[in-house]
N, C-alpha and C. Protein backbone atom coordinates (compact mmCIF):
# COMPACT_ATOMS: atom_id res chain seq x y z
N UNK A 1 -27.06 13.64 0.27
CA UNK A 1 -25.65 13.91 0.44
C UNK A 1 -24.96 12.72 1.13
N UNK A 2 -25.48 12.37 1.98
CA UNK A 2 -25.18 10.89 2.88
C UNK A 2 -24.98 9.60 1.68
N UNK A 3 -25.70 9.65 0.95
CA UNK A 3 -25.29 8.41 0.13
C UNK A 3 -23.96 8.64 -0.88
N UNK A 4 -24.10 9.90 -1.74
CA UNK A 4 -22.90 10.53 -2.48
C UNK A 4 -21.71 10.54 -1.32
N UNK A 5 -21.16 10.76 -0.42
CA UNK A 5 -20.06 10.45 0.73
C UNK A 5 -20.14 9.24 0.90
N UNK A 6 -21.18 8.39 1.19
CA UNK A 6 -20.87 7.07 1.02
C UNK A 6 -19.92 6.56 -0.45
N UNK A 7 -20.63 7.29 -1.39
CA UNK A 7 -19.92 6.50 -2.85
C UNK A 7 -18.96 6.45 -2.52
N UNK A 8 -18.60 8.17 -2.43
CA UNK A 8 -17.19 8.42 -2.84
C UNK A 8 -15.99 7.78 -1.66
N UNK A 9 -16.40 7.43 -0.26
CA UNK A 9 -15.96 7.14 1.12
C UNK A 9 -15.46 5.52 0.04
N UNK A 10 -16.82 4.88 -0.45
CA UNK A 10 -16.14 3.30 -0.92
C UNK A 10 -15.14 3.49 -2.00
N UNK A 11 -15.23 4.41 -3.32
CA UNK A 11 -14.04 4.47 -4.07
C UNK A 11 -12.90 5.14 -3.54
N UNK A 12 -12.96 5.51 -2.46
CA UNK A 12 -11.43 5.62 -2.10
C UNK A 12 -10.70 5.04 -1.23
N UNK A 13 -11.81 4.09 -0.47
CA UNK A 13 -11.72 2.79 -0.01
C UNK A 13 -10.73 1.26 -1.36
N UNK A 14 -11.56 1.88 -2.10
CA UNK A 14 -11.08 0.65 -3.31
C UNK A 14 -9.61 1.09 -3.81
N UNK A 15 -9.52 2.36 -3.64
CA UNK A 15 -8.51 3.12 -4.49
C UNK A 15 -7.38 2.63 -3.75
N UNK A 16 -7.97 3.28 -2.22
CA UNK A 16 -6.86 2.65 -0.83
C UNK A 16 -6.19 1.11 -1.27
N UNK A 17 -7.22 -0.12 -1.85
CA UNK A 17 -6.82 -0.85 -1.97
C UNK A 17 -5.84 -1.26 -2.95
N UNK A 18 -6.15 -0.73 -4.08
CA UNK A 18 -5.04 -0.93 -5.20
C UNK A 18 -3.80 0.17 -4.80
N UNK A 19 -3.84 0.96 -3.86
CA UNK A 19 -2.82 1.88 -3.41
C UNK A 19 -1.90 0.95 -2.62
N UNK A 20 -2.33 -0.10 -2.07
CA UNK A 20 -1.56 -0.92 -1.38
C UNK A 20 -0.62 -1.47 -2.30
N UNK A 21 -0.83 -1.45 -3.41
CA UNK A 21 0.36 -2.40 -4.83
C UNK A 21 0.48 -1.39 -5.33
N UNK A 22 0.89 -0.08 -5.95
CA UNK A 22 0.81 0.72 -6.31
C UNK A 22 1.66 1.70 -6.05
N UNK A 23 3.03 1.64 -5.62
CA UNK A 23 4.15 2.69 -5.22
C UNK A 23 3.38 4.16 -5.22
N UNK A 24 2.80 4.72 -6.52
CA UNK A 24 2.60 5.79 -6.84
C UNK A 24 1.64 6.14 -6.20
N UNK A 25 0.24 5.45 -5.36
CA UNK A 25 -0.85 6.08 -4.78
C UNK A 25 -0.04 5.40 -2.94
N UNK A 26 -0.67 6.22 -1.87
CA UNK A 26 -0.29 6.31 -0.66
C UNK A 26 -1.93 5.29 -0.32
N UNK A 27 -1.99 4.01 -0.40
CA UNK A 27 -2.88 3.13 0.54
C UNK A 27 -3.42 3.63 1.18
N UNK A 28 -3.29 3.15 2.26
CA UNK A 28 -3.70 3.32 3.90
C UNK A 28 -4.23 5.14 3.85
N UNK A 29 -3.67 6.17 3.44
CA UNK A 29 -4.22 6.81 3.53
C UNK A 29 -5.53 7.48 3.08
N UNK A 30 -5.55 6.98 1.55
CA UNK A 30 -6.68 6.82 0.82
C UNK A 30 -7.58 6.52 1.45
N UNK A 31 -7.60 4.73 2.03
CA UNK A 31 -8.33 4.11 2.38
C UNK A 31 -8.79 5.03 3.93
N UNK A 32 -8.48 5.27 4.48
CA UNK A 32 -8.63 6.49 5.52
C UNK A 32 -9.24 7.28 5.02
N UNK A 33 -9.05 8.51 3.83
CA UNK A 33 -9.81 9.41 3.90
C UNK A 33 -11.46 8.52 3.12
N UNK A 34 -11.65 7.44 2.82
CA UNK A 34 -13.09 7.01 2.74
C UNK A 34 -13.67 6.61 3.76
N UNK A 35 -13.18 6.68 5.21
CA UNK A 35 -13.62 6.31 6.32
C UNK A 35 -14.01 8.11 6.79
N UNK A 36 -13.08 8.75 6.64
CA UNK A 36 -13.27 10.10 7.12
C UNK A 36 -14.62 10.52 6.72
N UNK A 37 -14.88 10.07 5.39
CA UNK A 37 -15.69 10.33 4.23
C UNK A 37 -17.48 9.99 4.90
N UNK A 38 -17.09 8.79 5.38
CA UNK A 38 -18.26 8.00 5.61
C UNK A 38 -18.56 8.50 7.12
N UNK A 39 -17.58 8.76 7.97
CA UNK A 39 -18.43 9.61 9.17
C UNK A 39 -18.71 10.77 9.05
N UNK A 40 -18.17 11.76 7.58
CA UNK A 40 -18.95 13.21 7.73
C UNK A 40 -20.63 12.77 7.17
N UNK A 41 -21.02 12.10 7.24
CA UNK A 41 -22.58 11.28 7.02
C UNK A 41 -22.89 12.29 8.25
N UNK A 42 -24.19 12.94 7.79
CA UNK A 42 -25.20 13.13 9.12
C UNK A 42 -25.77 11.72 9.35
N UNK A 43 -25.82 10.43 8.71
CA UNK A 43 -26.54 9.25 9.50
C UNK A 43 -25.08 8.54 10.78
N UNK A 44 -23.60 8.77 10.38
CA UNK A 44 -23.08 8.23 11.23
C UNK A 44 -22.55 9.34 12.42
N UNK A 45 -22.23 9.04 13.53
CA UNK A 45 -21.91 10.18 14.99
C UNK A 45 -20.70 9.67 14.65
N UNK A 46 -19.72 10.94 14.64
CA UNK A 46 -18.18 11.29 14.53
C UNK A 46 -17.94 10.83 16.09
N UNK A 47 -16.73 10.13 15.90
CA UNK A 47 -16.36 9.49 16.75
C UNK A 47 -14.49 10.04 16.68
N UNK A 48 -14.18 11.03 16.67
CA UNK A 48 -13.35 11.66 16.83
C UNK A 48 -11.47 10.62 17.38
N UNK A 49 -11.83 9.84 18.15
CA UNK A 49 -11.32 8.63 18.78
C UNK A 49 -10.62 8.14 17.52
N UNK A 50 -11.81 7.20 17.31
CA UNK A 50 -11.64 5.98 15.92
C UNK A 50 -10.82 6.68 14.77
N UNK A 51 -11.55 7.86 14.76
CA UNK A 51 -10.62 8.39 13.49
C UNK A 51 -9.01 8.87 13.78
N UNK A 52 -8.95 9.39 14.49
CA UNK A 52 -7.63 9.70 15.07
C UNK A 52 -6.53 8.47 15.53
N UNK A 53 -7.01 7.11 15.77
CA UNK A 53 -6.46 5.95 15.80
C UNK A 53 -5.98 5.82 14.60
N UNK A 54 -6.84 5.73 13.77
CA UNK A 54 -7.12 5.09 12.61
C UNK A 54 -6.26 5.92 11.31
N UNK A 55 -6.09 7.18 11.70
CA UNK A 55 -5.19 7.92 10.80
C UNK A 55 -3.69 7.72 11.12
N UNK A 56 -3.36 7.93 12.86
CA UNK A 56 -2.07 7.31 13.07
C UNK A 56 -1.67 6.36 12.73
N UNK A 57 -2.63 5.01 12.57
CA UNK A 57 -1.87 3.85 11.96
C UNK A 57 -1.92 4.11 10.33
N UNK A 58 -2.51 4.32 9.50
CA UNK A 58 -2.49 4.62 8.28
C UNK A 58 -1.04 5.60 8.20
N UNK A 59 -0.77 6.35 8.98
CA UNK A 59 0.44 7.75 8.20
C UNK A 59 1.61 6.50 9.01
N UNK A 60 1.28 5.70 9.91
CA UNK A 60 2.39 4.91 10.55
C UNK A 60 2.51 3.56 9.19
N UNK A 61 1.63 3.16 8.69
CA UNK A 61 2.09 1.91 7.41
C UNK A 61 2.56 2.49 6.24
N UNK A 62 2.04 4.00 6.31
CA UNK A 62 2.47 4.70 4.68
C UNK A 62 4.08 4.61 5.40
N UNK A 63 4.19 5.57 6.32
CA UNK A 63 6.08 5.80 6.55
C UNK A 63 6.77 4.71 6.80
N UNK A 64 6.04 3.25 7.00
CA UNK A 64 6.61 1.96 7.25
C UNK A 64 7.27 1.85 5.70
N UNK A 65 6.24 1.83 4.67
CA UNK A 65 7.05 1.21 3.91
C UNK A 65 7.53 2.43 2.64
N UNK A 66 7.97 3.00 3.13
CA UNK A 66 9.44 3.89 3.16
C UNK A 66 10.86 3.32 3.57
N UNK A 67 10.43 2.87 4.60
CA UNK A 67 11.29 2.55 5.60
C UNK A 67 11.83 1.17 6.00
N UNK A 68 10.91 0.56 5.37
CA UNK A 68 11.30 -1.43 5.79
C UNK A 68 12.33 -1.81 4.01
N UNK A 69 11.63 -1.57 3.07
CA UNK A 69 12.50 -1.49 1.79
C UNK A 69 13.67 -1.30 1.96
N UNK A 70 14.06 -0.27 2.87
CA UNK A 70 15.35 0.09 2.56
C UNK A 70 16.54 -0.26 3.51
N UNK A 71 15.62 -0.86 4.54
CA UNK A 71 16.27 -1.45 5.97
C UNK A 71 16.07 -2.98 5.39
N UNK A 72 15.44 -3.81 4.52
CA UNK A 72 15.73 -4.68 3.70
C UNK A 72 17.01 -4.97 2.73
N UNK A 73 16.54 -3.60 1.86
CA UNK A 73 18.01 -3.93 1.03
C UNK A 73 19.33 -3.39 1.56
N UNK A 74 19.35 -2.42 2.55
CA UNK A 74 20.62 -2.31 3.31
C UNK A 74 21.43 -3.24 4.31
N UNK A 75 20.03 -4.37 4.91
CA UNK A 75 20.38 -5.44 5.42
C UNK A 75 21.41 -6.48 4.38
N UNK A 76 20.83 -6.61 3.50
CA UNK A 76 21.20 -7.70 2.38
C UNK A 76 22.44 -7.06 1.52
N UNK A 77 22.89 -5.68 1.69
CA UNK A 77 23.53 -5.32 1.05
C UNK A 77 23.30 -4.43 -0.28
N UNK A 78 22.06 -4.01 -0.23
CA UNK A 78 21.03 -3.57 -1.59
C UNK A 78 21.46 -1.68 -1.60
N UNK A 79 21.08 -1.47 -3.01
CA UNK A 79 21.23 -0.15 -3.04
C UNK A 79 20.64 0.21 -3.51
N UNK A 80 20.64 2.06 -3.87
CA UNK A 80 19.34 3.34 -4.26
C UNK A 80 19.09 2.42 -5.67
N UNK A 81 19.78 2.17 -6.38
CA UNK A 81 19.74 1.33 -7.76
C UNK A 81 18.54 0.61 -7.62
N UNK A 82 18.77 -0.79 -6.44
CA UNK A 82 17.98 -1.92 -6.79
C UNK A 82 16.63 -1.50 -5.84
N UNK A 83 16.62 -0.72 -5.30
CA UNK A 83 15.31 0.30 -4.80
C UNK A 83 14.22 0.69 -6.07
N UNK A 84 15.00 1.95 -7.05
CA UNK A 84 14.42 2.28 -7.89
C UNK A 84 14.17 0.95 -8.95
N UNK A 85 14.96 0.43 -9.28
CA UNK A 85 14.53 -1.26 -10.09
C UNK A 85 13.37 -2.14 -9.55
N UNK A 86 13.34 -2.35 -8.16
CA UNK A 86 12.11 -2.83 -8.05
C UNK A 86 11.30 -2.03 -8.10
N UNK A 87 10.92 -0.67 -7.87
CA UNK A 87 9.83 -0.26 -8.00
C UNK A 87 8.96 0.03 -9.60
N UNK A 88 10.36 -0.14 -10.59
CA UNK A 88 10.12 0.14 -12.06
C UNK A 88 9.86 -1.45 -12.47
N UNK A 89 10.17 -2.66 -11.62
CA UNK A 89 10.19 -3.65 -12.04
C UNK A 89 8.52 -3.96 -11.46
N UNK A 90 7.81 -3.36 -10.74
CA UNK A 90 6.61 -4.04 -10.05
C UNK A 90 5.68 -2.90 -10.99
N UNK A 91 5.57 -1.68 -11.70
CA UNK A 91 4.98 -1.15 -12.14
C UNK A 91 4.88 -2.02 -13.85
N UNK A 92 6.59 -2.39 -14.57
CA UNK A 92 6.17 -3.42 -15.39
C UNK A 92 5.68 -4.85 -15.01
N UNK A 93 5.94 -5.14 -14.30
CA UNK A 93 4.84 -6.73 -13.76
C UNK A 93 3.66 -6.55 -13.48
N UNK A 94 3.11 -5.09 -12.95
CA UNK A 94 1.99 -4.78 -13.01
C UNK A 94 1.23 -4.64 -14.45
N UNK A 95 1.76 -4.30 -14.91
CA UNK A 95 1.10 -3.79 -16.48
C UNK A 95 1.38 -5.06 -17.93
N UNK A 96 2.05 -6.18 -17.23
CA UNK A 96 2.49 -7.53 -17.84
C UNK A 96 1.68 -7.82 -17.83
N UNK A 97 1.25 -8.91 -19.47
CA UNK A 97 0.19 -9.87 -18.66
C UNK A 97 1.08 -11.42 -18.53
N UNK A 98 2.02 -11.26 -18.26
CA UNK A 98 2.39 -12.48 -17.52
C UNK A 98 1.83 -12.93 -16.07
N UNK A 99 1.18 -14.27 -15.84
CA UNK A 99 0.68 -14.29 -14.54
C UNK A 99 1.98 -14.29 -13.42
N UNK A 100 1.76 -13.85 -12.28
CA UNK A 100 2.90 -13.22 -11.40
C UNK A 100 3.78 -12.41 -11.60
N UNK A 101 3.25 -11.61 -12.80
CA UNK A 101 4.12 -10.28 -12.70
C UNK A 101 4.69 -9.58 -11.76
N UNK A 102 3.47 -9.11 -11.26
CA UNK A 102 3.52 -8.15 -9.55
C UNK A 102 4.66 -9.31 -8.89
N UNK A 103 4.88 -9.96 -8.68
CA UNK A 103 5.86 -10.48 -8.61
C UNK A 103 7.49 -10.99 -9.16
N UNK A 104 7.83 -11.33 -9.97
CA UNK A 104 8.59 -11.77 -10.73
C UNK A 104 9.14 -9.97 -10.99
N UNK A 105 7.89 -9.06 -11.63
CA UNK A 105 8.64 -7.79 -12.02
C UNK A 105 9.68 -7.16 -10.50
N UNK A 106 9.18 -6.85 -9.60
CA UNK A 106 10.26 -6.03 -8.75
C UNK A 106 11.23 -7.15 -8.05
N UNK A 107 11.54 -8.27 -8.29
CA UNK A 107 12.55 -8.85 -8.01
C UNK A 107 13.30 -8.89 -9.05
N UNK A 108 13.33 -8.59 -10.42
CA UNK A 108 14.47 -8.62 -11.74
C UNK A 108 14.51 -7.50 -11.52
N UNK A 109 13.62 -6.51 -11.56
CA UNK A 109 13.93 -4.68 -11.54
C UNK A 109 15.21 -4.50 -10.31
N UNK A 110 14.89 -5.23 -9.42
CA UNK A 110 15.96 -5.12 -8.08
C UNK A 110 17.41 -6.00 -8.42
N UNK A 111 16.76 -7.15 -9.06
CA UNK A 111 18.36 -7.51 -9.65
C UNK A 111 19.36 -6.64 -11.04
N UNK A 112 18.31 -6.24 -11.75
CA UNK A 112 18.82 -5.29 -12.86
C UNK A 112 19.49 -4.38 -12.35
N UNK A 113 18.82 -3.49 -11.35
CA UNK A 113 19.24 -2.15 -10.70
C UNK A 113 20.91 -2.86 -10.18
N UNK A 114 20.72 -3.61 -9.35
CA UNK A 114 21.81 -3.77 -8.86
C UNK A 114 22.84 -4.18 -9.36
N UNK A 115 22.40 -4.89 -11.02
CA UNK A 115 23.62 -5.25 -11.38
C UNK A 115 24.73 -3.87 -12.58
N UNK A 116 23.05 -2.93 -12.73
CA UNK A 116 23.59 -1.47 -13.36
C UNK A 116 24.35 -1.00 -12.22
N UNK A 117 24.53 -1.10 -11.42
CA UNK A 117 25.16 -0.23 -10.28
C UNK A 117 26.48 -0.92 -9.83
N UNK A 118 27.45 -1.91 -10.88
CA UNK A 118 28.37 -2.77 -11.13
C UNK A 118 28.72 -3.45 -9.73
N UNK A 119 27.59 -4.33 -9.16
CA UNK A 119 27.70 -5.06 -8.91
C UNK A 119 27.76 -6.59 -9.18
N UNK A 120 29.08 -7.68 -8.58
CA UNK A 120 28.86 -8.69 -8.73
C UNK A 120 27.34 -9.42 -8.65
N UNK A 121 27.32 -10.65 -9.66
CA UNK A 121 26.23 -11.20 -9.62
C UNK A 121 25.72 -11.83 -8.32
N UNK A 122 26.52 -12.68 -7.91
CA UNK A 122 26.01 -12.54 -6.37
C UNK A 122 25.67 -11.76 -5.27
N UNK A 123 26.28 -10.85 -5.12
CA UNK A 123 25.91 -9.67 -4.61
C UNK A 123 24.68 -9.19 -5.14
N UNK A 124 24.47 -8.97 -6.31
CA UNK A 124 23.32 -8.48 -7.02
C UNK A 124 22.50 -9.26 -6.56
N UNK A 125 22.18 -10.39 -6.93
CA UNK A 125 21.02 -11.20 -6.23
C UNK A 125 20.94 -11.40 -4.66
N UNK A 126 21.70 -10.94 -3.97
CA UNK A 126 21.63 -10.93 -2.51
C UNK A 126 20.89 -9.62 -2.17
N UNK A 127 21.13 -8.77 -2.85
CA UNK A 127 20.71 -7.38 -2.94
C UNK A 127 19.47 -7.34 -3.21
N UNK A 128 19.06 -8.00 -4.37
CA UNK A 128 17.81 -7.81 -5.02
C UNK A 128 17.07 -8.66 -4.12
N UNK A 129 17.18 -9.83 -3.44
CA UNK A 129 16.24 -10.12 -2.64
C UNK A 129 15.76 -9.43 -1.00
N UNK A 130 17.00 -8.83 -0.81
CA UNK A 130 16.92 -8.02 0.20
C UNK A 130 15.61 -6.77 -0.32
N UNK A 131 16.26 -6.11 -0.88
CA UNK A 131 14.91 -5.43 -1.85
C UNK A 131 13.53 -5.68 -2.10
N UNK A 132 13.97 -6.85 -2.70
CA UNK A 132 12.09 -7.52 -2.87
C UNK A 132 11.73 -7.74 -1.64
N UNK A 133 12.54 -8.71 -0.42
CA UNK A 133 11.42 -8.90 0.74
C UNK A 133 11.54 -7.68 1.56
N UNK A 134 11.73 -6.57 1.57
CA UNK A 134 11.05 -5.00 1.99
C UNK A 134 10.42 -4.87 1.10
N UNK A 135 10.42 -4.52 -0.34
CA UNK A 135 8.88 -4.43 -0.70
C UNK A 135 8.09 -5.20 -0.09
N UNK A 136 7.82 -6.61 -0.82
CA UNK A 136 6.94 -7.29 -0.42
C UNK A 136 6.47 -7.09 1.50
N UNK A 137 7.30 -6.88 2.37
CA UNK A 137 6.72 -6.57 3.58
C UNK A 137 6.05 -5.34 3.66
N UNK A 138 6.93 -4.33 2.85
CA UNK A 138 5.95 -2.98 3.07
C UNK A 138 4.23 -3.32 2.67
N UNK A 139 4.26 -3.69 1.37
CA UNK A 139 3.08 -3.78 0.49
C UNK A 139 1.95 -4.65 1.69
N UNK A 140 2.64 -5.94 1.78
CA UNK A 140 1.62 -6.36 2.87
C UNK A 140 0.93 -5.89 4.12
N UNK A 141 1.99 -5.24 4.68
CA UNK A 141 1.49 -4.00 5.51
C UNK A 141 0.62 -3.56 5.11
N UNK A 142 0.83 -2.80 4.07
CA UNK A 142 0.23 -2.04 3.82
C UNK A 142 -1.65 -2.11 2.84
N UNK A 143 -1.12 -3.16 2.70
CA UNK A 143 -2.45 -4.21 2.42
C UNK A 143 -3.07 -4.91 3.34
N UNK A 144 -2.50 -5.22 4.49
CA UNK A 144 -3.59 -5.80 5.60
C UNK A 144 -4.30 -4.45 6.00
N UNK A 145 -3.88 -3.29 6.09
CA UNK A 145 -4.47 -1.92 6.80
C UNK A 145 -5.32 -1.72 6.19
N UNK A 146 -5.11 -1.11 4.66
CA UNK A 146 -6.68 -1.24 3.73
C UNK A 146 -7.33 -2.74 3.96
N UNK A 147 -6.85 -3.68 3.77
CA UNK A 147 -8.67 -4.83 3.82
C UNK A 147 -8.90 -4.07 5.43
N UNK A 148 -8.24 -4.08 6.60
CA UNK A 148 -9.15 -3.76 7.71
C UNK A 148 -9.60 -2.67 7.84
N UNK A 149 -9.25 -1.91 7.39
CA UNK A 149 -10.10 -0.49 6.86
C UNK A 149 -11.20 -0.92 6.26
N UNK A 150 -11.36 -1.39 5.09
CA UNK A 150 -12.43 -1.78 3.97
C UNK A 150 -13.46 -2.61 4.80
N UNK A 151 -12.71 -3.34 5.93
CA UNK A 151 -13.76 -4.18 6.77
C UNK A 151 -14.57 -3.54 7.55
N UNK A 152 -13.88 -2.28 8.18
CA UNK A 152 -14.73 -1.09 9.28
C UNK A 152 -15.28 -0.46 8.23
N UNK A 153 -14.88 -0.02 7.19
CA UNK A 153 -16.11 0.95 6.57
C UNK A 153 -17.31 0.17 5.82
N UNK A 154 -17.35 -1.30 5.92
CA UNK A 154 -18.55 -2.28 5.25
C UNK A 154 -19.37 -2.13 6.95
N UNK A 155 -18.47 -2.46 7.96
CA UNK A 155 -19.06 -2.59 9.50
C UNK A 155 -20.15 -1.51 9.99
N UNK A 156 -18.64 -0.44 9.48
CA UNK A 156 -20.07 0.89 10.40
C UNK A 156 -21.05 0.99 8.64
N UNK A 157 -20.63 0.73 8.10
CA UNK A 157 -22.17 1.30 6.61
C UNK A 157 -23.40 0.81 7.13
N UNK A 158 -22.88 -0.68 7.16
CA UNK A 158 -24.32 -1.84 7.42
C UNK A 158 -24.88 -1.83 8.91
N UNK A 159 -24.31 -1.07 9.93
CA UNK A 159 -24.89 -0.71 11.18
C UNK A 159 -25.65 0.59 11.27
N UNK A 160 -25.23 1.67 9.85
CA UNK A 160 -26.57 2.51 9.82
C UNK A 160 -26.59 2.71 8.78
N UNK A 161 -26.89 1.49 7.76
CA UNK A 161 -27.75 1.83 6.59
C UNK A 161 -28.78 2.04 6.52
N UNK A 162 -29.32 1.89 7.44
CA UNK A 162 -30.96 2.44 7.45
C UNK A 162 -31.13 3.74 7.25
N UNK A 163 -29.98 4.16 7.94
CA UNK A 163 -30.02 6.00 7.93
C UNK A 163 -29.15 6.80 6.99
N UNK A 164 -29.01 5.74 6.38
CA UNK A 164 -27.96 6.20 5.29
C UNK A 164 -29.15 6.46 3.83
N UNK A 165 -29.69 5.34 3.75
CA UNK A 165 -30.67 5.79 2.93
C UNK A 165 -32.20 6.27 3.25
């Protein structure tokens, strides 16, 4: 049973990770419940602490980037428009095979949005970058939390793999 919780603790570890680019999956929390995963192990001692840290910052980067996006594009002047545009613009850059999609897509999705929402072109592109750099800050957030997640659950595995298998 200890090794099957291990599997499944690393694919949702991995999942966590592509959840970090991924609007539609919640990161950090994922990547959390494969840590949860890996101390219900009878080889690892629940440490009740770590996990309870470790979930507050995860539900604290998921509600971050909720929250930095939109304090981005409200800074810059951005709206619900160029919100929903980048996020439709990073799901097609995701699925592009243009190299830098994931990029290039939610900064036109954020300028599109904004310019459907009859805004001037300048404005629009003031908007849309406001937009993109809250994404892009959420995402990173939210991508440094999974790799250091992914780093503690490689840490504690290989400190009792012995007892794991």
């Amino acid at each position: 049973m200890d090794i099957f919780l291990t599997i499944i603790g690393l694919l949702f570890m991995i999942i966590g990770l592509i959840g970090s680019f991924l609007p539609i999956l919640p990161g950090p929390p994922l990547s959390w419940i494969g840590l949860l995963l890996l101390h219900l192990t009878d080889a690892i001692p629940n440490n009740l602490t770590f996990l309870g840290i470790t979930l507050i910052i995860a539900l604290l980067a998921f509600t971050l980037d909720y929250i930095i996006p939109a304090l981005g594009a409200k800074k810059f002047g951005g709206t619900r428009a160029g919100m929903i545009g980048t996020t439709i613009g990073l799901i097609i850059g995701i699925l592009s095979p243009i190299p830098g999609g994931i990029i290039i897509g939610p900064f036109l999705g954020a300028l599109l949005g904004e310019l459907s929402n009859k805004a001037d072109s300048k404005t629009a592109l003031k908007a849309a970058f406001g937009s993109f750099l809250g994404f892009i800050t959420g995402t990173f957030i939210k991508f440094i939390v999974a790799i250091i997640y992914l780093g503690l659950f490689i840490n504690i595995f290989w400190e009792y793999r012995n007892s794991i298998f």
